[in-house]
Protein backbone atom coordinates (compact mmCIF):
# COMPACT_ATOMS: atom_id res chain seq x y z
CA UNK A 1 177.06 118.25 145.19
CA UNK A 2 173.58 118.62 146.67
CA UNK A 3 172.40 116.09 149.28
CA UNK A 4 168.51 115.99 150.28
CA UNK A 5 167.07 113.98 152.80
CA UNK A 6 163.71 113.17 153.03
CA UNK A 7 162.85 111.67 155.94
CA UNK A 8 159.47 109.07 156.06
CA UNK A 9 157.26 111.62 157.86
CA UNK A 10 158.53 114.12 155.38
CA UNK A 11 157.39 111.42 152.28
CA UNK A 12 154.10 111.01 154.17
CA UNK A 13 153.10 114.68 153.96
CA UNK A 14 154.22 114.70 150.31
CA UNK A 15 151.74 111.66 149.62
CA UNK A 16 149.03 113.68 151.81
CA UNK A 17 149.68 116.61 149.91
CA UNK A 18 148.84 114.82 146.36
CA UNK A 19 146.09 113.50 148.31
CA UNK A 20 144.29 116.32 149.03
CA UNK A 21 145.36 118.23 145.45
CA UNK A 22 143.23 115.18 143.95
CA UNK A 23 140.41 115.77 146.79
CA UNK A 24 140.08 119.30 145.83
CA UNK A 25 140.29 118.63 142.22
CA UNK A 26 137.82 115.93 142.27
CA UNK A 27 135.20 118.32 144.48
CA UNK A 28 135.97 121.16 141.61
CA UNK A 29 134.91 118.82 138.78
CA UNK A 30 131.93 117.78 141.05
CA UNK A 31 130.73 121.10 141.30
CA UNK A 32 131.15 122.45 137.89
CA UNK A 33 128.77 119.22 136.61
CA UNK A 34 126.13 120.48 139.34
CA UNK A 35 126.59 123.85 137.82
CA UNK A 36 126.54 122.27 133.83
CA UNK A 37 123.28 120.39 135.11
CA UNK A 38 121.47 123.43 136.69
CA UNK A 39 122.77 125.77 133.53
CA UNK A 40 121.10 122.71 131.21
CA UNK A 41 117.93 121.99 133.14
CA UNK A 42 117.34 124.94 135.01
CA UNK A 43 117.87 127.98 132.62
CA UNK A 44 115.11 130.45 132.70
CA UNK A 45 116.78 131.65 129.52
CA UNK A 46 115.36 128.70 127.49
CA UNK A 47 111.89 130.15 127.61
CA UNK A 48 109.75 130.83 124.19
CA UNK A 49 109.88 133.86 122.39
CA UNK A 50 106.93 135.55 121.25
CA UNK A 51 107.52 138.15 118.52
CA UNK A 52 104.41 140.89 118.49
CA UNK A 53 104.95 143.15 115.09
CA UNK A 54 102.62 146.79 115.09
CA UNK A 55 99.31 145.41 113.09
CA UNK A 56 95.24 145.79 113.56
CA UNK A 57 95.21 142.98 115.92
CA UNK A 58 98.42 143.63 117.42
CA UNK A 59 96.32 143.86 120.79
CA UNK A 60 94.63 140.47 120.70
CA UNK A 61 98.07 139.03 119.76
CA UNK A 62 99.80 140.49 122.89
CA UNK A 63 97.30 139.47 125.16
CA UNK A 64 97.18 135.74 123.56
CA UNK A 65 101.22 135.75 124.20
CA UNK A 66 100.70 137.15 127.89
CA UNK A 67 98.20 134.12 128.25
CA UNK A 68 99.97 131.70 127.24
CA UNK A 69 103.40 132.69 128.48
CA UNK A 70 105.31 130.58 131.03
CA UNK A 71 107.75 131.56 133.24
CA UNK A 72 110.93 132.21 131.03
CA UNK A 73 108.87 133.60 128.07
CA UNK A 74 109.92 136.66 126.52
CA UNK A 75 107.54 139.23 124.74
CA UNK A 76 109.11 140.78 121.97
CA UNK A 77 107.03 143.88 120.69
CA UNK A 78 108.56 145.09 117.45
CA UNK A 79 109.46 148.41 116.88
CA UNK A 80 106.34 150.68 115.78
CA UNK A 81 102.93 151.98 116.89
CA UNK A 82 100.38 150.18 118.93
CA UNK A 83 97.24 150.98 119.29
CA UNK A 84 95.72 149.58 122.50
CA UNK A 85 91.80 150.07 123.02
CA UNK A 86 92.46 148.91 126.83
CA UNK A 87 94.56 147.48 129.16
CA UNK A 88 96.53 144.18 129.47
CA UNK A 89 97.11 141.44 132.09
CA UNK A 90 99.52 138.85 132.88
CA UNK A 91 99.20 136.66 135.48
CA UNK A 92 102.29 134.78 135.27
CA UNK A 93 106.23 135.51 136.87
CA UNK A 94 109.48 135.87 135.40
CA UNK A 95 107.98 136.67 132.35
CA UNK A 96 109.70 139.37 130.09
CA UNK A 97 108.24 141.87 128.22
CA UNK A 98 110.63 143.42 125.87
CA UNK A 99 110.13 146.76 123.32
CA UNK A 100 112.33 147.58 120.23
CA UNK A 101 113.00 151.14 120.88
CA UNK A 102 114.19 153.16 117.60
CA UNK A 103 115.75 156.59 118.67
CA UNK A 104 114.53 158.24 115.79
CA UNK A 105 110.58 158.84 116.82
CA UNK A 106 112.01 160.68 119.28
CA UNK A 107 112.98 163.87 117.77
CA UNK A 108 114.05 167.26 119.57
């Protein structure tokens, strides 16, 4: 037969123990709902999409989206030829500009 004593301080730490497991949980679930609200309200991810496909006014159109953008934005330019007559300009950060590359204009 096993005997354990427990003596009062011993109980005391045990209830301290629990105490601060339930602390530390309670900060954990406080932090990941500051993280859920920053992911929700924050995200630079939730941005507009403009979608730029090769035509004749493909230029106008990817200015107009550069323009317009806000920080977030992505500019999607669509795999296949542009023909710019000059130069672009956007005057806004954290603003993506993103080309659909096709391996097969490249050929050695």
């Amino acid at each position: 037969m096993i005997v354990i004593l427990i003596s009062n301080a011993s109980k005391k730490q045990i209830k301290s123990e629990r105490f601060d497991q339930k602390s530390k949980i309670t900060q954990m679930k406080i932090k990941l709902i500051k993280l859920i609200i920053i992911l929700v309200f924050v995200n630079p991810i939730s941005g507009k999409d403009w979608i730029i496909s090769p035509n004749n006014n493909a230029q106008e159109e990817i200015q107009e989206a550069l323009i317009l953008a806000e920080p977030g934005d992505q500019v999607l330019l669509s795999k296949g030829i542009y023909t710019l007559d000059h130069g672009l300009s956007l005057d806004v950060d954290n603003v993506s500009i993103i080309v659909q590359a096709c391996m097969n204009y490249f050929r050695f």
